[in-house]
C-alpha atoms as a PDB file:
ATOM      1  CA  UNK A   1       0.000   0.000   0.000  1.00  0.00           C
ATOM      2  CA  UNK A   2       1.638   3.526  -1.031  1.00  0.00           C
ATOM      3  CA  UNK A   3       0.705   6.234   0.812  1.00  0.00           C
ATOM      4  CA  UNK A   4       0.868   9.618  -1.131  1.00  0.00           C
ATOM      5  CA  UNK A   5       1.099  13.169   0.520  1.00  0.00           C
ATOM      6  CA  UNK A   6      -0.163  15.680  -2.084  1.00  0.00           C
ATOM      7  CA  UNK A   7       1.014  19.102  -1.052  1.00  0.00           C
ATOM      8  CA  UNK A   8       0.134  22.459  -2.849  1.00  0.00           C
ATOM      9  CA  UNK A   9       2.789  25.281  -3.327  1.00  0.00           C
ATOM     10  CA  UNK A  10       2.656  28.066  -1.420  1.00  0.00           C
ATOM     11  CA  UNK A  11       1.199  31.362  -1.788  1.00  0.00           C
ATOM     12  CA  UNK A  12       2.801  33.715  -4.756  1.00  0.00           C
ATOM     13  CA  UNK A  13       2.053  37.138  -5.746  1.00  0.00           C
ATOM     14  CA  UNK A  14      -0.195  36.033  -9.047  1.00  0.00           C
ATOM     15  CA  UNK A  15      -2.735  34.362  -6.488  1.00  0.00           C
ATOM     16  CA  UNK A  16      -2.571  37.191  -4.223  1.00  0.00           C
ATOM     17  CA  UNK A  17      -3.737  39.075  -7.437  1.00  0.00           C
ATOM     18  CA  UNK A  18      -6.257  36.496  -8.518  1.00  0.00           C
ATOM     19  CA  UNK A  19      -4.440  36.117 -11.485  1.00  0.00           C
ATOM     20  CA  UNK A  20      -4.509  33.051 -13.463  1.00  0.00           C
ATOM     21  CA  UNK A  21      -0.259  32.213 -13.632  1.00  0.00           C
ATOM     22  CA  UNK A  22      -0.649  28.894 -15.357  1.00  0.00           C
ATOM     23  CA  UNK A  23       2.481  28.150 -16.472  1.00  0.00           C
ATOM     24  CA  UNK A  24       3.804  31.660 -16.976  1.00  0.00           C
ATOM     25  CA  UNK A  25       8.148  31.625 -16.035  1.00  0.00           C
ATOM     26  CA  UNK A  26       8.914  33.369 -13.485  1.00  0.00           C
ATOM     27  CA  UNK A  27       6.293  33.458 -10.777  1.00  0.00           C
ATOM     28  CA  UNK A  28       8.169  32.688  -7.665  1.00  0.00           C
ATOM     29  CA  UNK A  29       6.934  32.118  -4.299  1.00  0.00           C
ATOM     30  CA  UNK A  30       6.702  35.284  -2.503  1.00  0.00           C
ATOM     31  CA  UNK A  31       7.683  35.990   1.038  1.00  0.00           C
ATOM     32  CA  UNK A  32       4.615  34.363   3.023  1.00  0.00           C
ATOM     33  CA  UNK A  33       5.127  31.715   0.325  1.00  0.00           C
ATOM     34  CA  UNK A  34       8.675  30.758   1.103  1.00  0.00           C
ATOM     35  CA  UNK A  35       6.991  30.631   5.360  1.00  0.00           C
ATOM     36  CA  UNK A  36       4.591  28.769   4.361  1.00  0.00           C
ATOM     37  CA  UNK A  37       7.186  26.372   2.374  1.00  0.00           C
ATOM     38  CA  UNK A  38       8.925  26.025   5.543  1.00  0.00           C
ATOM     39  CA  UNK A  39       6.694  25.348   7.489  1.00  0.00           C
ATOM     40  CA  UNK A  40       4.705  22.530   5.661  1.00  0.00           C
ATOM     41  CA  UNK A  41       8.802  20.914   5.814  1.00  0.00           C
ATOM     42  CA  UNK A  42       8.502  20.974   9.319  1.00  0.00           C
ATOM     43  CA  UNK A  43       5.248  19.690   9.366  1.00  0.00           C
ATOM     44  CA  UNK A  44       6.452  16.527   7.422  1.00  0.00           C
ATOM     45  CA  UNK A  45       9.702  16.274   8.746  1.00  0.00           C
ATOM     46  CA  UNK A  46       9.622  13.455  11.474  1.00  0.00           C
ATOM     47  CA  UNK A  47       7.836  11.500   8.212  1.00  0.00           C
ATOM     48  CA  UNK A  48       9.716   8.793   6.843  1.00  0.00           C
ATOM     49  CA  UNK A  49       8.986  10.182   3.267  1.00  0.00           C
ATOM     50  CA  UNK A  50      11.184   7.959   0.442  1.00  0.00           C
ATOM     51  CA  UNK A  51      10.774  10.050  -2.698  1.00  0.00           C
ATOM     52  CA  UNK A  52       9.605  13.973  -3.294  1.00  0.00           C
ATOM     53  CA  UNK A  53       7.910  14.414  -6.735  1.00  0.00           C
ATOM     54  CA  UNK A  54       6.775  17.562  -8.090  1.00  0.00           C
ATOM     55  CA  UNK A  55       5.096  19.655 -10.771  1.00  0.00           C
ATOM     56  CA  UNK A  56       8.144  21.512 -12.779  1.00  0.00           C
ATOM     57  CA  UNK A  57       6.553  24.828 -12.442  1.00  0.00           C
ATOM     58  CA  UNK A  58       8.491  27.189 -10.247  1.00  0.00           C
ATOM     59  CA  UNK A  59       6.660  27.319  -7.039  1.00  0.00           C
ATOM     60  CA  UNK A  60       5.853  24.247  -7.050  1.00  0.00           C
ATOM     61  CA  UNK A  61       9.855  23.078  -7.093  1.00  0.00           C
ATOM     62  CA  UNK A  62      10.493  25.561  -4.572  1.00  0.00           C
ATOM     63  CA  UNK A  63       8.266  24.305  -2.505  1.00  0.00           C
ATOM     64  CA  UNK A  64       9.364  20.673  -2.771  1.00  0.00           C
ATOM     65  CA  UNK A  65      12.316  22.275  -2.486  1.00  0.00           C
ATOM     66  CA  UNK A  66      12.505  23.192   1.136  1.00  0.00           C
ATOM     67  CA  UNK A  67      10.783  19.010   2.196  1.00  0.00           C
ATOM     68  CA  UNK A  68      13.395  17.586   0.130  1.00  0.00           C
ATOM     69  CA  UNK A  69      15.850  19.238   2.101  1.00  0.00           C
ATOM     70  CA  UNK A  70      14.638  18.423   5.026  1.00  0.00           C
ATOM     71  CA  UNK A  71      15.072  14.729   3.919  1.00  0.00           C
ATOM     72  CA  UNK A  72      18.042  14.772   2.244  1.00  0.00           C
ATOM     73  CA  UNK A  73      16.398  13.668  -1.323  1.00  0.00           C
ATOM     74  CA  UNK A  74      16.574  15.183  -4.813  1.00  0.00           C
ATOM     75  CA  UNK A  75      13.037  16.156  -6.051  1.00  0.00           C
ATOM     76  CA  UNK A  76      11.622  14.216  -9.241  1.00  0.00           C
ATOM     77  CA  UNK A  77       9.822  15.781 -11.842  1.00  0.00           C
ATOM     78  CA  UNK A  78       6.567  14.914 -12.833  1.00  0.00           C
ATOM     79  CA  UNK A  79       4.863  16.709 -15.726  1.00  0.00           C
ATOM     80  CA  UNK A  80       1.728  14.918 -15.323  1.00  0.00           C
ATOM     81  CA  UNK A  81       0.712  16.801 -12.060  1.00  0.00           C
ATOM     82  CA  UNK A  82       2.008  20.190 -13.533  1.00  0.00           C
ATOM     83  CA  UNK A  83      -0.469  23.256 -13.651  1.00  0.00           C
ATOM     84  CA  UNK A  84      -3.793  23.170 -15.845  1.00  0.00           C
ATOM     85  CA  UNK A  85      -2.783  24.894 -19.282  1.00  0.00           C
ATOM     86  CA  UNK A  86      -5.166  27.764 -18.974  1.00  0.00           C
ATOM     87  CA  UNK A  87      -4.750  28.781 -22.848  1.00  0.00           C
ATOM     88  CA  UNK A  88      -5.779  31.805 -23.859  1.00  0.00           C
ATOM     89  CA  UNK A  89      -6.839  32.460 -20.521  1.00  0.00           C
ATOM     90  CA  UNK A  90      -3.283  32.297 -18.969  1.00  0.00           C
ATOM     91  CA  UNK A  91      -1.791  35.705 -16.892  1.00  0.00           C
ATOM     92  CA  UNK A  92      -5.421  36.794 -17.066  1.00  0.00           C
ATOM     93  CA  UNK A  93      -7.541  38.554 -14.069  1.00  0.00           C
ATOM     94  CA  UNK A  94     -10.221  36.176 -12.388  1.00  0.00           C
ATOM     95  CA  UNK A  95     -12.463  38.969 -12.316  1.00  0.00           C
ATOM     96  CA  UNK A  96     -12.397  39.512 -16.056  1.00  0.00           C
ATOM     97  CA  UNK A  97     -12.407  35.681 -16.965  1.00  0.00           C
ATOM     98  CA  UNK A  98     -15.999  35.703 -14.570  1.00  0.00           C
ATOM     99  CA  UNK A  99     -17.286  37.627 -17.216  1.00  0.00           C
ATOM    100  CA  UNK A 100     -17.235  35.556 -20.438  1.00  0.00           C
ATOM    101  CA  UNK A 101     -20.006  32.543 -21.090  1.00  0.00           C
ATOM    102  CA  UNK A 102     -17.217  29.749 -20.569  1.00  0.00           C
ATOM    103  CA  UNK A 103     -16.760  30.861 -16.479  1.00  0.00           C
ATOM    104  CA  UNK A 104     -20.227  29.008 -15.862  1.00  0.00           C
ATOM    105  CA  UNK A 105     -19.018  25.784 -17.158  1.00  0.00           C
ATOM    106  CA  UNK A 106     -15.972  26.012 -15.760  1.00  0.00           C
ATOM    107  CA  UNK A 107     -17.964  26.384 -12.529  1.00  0.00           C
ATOM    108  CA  UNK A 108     -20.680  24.128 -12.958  1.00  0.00           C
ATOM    109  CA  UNK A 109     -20.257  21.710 -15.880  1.00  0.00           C
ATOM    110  CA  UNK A 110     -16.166  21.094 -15.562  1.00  0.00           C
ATOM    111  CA  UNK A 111     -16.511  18.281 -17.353  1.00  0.00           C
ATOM    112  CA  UNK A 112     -17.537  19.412 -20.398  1.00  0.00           C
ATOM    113  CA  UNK A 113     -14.996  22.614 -20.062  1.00  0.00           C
ATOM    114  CA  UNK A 114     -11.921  23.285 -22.041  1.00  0.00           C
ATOM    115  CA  UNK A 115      -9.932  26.455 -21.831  1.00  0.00           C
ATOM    116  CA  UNK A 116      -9.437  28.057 -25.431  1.00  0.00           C
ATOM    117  CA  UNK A 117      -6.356  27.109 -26.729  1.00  0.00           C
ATOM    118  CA  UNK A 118      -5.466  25.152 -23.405  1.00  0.00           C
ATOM    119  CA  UNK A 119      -6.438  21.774 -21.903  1.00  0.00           C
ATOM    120  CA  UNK A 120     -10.023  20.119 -20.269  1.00  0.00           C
ATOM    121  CA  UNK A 121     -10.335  19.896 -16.873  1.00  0.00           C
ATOM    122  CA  UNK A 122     -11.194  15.772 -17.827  1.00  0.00           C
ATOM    123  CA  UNK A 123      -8.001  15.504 -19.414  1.00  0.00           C
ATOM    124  CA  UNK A 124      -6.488  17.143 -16.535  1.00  0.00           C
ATOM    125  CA  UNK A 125      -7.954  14.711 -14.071  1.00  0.00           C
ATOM    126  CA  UNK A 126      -6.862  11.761 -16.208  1.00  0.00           C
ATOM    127  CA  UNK A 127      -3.098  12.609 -16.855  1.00  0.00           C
ATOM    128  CA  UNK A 128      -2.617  13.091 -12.880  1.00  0.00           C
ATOM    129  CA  UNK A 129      -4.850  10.338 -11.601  1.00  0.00           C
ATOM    130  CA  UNK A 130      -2.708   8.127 -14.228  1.00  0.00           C
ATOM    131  CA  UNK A 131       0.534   9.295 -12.923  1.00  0.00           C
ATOM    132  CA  UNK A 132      -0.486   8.805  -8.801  1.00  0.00           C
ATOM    133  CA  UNK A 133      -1.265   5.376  -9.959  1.00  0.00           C
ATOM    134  CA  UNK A 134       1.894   4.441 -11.931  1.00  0.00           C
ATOM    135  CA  UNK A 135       3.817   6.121  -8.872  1.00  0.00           C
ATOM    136  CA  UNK A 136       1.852   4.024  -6.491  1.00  0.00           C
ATOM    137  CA  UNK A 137       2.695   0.942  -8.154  1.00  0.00           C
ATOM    138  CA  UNK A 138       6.436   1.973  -7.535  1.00  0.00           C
ATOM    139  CA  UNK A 139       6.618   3.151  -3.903  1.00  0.00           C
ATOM    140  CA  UNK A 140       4.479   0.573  -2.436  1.00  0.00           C
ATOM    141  CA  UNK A 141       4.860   0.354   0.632  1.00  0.00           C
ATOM    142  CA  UNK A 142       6.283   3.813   1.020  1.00  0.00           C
ATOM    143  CA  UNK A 143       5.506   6.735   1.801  1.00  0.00           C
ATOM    144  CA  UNK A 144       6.015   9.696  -0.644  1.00  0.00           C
ATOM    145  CA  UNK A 145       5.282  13.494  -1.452  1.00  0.00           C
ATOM    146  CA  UNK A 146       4.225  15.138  -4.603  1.00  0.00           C
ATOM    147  CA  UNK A 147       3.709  19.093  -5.046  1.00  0.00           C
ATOM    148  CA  UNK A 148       1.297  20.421  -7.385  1.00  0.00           C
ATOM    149  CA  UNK A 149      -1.507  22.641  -7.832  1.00  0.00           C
ATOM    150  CA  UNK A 150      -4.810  23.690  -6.349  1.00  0.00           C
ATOM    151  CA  UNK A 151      -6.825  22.492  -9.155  1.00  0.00           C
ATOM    152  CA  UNK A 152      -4.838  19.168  -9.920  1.00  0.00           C
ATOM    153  CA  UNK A 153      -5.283  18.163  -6.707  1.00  0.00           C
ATOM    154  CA  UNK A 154      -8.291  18.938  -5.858  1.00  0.00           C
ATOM    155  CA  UNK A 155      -8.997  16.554  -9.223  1.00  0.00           C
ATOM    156  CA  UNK A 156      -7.305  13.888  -8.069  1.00  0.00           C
ATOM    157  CA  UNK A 157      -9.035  14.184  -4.560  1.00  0.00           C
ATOM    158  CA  UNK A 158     -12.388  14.439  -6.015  1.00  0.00           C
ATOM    159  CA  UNK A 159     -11.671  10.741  -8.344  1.00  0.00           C
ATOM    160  CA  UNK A 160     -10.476   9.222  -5.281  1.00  0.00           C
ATOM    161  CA  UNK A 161     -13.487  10.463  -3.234  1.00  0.00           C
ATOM    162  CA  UNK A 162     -15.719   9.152  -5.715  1.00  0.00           C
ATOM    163  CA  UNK A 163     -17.118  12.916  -6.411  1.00  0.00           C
ATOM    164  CA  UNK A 164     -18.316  13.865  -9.419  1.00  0.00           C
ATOM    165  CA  UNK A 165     -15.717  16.027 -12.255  1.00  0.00           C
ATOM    166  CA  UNK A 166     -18.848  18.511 -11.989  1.00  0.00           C
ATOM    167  CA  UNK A 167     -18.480  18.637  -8.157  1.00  0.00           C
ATOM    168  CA  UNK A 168     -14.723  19.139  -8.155  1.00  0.00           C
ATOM    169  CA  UNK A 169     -15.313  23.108  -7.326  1.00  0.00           C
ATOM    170  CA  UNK A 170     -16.546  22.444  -3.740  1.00  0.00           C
ATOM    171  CA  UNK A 171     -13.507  21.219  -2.868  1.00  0.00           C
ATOM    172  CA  UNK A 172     -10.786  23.969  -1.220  1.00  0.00           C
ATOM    173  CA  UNK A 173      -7.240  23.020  -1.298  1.00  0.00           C
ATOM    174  CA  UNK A 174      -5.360  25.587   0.531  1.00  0.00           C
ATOM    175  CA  UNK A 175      -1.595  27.119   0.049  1.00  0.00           C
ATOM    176  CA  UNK A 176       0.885  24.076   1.594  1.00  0.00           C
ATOM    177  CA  UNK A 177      -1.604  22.094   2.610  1.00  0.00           C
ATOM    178  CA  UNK A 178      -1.777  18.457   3.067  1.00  0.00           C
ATOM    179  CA  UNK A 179      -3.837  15.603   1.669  1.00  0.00           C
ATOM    180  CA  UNK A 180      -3.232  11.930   2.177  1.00  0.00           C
ATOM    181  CA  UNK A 181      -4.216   8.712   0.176  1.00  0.00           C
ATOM    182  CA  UNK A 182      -3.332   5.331   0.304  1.00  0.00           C
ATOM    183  CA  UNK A 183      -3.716   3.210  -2.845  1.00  0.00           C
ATOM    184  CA  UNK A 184      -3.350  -0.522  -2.727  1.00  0.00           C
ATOM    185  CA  UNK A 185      -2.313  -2.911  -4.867  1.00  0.00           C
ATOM    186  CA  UNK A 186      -5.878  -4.512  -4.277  1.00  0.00           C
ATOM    187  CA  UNK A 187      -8.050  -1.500  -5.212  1.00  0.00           C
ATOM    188  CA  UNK A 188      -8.244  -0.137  -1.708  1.00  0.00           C
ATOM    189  CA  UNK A 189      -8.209   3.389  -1.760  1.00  0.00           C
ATOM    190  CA  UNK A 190      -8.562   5.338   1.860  1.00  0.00           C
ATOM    191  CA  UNK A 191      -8.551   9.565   2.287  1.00  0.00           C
ATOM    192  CA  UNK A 192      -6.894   9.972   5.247  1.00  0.00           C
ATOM    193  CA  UNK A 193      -6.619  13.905   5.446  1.00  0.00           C
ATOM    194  CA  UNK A 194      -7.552  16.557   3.150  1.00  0.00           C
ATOM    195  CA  UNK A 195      -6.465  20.393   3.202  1.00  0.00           C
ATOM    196  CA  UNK A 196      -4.901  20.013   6.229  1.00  0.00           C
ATOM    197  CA  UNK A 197      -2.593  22.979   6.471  1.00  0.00           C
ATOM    198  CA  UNK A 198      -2.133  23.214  10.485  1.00  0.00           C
ATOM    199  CA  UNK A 199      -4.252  24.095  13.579  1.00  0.00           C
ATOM    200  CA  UNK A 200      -8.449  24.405  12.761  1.00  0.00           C
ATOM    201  CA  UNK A 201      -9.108  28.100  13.057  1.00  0.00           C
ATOM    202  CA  UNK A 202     -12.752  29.217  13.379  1.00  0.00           C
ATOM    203  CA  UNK A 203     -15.045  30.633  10.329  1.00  0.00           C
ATOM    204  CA  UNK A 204     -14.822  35.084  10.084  1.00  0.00           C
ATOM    205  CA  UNK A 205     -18.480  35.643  11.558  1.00  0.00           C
ATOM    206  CA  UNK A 206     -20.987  36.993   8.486  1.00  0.00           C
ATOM    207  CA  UNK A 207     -23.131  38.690  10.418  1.00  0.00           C
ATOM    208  CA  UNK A 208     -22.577  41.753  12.477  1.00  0.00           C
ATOM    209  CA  UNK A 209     -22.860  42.949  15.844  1.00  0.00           C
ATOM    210  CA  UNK A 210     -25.942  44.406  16.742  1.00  0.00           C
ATOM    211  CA  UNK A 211     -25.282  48.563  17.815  1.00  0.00           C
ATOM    212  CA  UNK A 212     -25.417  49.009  21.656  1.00  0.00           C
ATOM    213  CA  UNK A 213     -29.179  51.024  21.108  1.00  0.00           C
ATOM    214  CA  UNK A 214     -30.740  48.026  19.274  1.00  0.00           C
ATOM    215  CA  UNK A 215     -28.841  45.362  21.942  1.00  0.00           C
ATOM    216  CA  UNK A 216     -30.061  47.182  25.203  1.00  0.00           C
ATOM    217  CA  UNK A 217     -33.765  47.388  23.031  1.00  0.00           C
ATOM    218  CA  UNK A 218     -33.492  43.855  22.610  1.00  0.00           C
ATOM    219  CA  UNK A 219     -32.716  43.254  25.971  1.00  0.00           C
ATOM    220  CA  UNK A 220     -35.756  45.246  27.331  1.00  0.00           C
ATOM    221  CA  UNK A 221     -38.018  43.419  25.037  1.00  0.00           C
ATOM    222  CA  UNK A 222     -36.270  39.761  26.324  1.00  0.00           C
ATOM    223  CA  UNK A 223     -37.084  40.495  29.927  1.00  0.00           C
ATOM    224  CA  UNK A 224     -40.410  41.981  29.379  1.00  0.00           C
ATOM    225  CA  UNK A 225     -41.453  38.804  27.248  1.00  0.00           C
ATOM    226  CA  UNK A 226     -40.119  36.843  30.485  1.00  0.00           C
ATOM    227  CA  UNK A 227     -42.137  38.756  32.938  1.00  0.00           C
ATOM    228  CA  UNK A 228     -45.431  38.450  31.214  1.00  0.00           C
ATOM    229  CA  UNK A 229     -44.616  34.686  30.494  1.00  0.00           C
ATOM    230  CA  UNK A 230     -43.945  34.477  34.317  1.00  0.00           C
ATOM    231  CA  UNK A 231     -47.156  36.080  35.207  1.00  0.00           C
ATOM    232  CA  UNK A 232     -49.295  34.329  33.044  1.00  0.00           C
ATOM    233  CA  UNK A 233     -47.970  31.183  34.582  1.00  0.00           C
ATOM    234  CA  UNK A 234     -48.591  32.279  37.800  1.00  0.00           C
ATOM    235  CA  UNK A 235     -52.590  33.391  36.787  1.00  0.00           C
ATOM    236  CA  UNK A 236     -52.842  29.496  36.049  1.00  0.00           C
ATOM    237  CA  UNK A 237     -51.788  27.718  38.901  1.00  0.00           C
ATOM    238  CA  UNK A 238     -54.086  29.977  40.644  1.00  0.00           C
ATOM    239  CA  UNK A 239     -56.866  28.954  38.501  1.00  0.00           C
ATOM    240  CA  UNK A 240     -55.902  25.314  38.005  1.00  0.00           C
ATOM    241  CA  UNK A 241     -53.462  24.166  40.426  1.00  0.00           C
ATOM    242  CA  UNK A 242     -51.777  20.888  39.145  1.00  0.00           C
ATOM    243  CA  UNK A 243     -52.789  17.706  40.926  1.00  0.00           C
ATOM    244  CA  UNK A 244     -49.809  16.566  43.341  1.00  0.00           C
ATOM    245  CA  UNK A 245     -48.373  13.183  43.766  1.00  0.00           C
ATOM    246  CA  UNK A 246     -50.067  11.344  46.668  1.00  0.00           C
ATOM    247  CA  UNK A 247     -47.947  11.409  50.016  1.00  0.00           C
ATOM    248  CA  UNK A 248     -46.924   7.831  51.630  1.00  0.00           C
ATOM    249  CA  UNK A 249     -49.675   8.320  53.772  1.00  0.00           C
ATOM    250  CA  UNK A 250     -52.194   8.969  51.345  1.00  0.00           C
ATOM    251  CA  UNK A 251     -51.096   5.790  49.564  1.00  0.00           C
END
């Protein structure tokens, strides 16, 4: 049984952006990134980890770079879990792509989306499903890492889930975080974490605070409701008093 850590790179200035970076040269991780990097090596570094595979893209290898250090291991390429190719739609803003007809498929229908000029999400699923298997098959047994992308991964964690292509979106894989499989050579497949990138931090609150007026109001209106409910209740004991349990001597 091979147990595969899929780790995402770390935060660079493109994503801070929202700006698709594909696989634009050049886009390096940026300060938080490199942190972030670090810190996912620390994570994983009591880990007996055997091989570190990654997506060639630039952050990606940096970020493998820092866990392969950590472990004294050269990191592998592997092209298959490399960066959607965005097409046409590479370097642009998120904000703009939202506009054109092709956003809602890519948000709903994924299956059935292909970037102009670039690849389809399906194909993307297969080439990087294909590849965890083939590695699988290698390192069983053993316990490995391979860096890629938010999108690849979150893929490959919806096929092993058993989630729909058209689901994929619901899915969040954070900067450095980590998700765990094990594949074995029976079939078995088991999810054993899944955007795990350190300690659980509570949801930002939506709503707001009510302003001190409305909360004293409120307040009033709370403890005049209780009084009247009180009073009422006392009106119909008066009326009715409940029947008591017979005493032992009654009995």
């Amino acid at each position: 049984m091979a147990t595969i850590i899929l780790v995402r790179h770390g935060e660079n200035d493109w994503s801070k952006q929202n700006k698709l970076a594909g696989h634009i040269p050049g886009v390096h991780l940026n300060e938080t990134g490199h942190r972030q990097a670090q810190a996912v090596a620390q994570r994983l570094a009591a880990l007996p980890i055997k091989a570190i595979y990654s997506s060639p893209v630039t952050r990606c290898m940096e970020t493998a770079g820092y866990i392969a250090d950590t472990h004294r291991l050269a990191v592998l390429h592997l092209n298959e879990v490399a960066e959607v190719q965005y097409g046409d739609w590479e370097g642009k803003k998120i904000k703009k792509l939202a506009r054109k007809p092709l956003w809602r498929a890519v948000q709903f229908f994924p299956s059935r989306a292909r970037f102009p000029a670039g690849e389809a999400l399906r194909e993307v699923q297969f080439r990087a499903v294909q590849a965890l298997e083939e590695i699988s098959h290698k390192h069983e047994k053993e316990l490995i890492v391979v860096v890629s992308h938010a999108d690849v991964i979150r893929l490959v964690m919806a096929h092993y889930l058993g989630t729909h292509i058209d689901l994929f979106q619901r899915i969040v894989i954070s900067p450095t975080s980590v998700s765990i499989l094990t594949l074995s050579e029976e079939g078995m497949v088991r999810v054993l974490r899944m955007n795990d990138d350190g300690p659980l931090h509570m949801p930002e609150p939506t709503d707001h605070k009510p302003k001190n007026k409305s909360a004293k109001k409120d307040k009033r209106n709370r403890s005049a409701q209780k009084a009247a409910k009180t009073k009422a209740n006392a009106g119909s004991h008066d009326a009715a008093p409940m029947a008591m349990a017979p005493s032992d001597e009654e009995e």
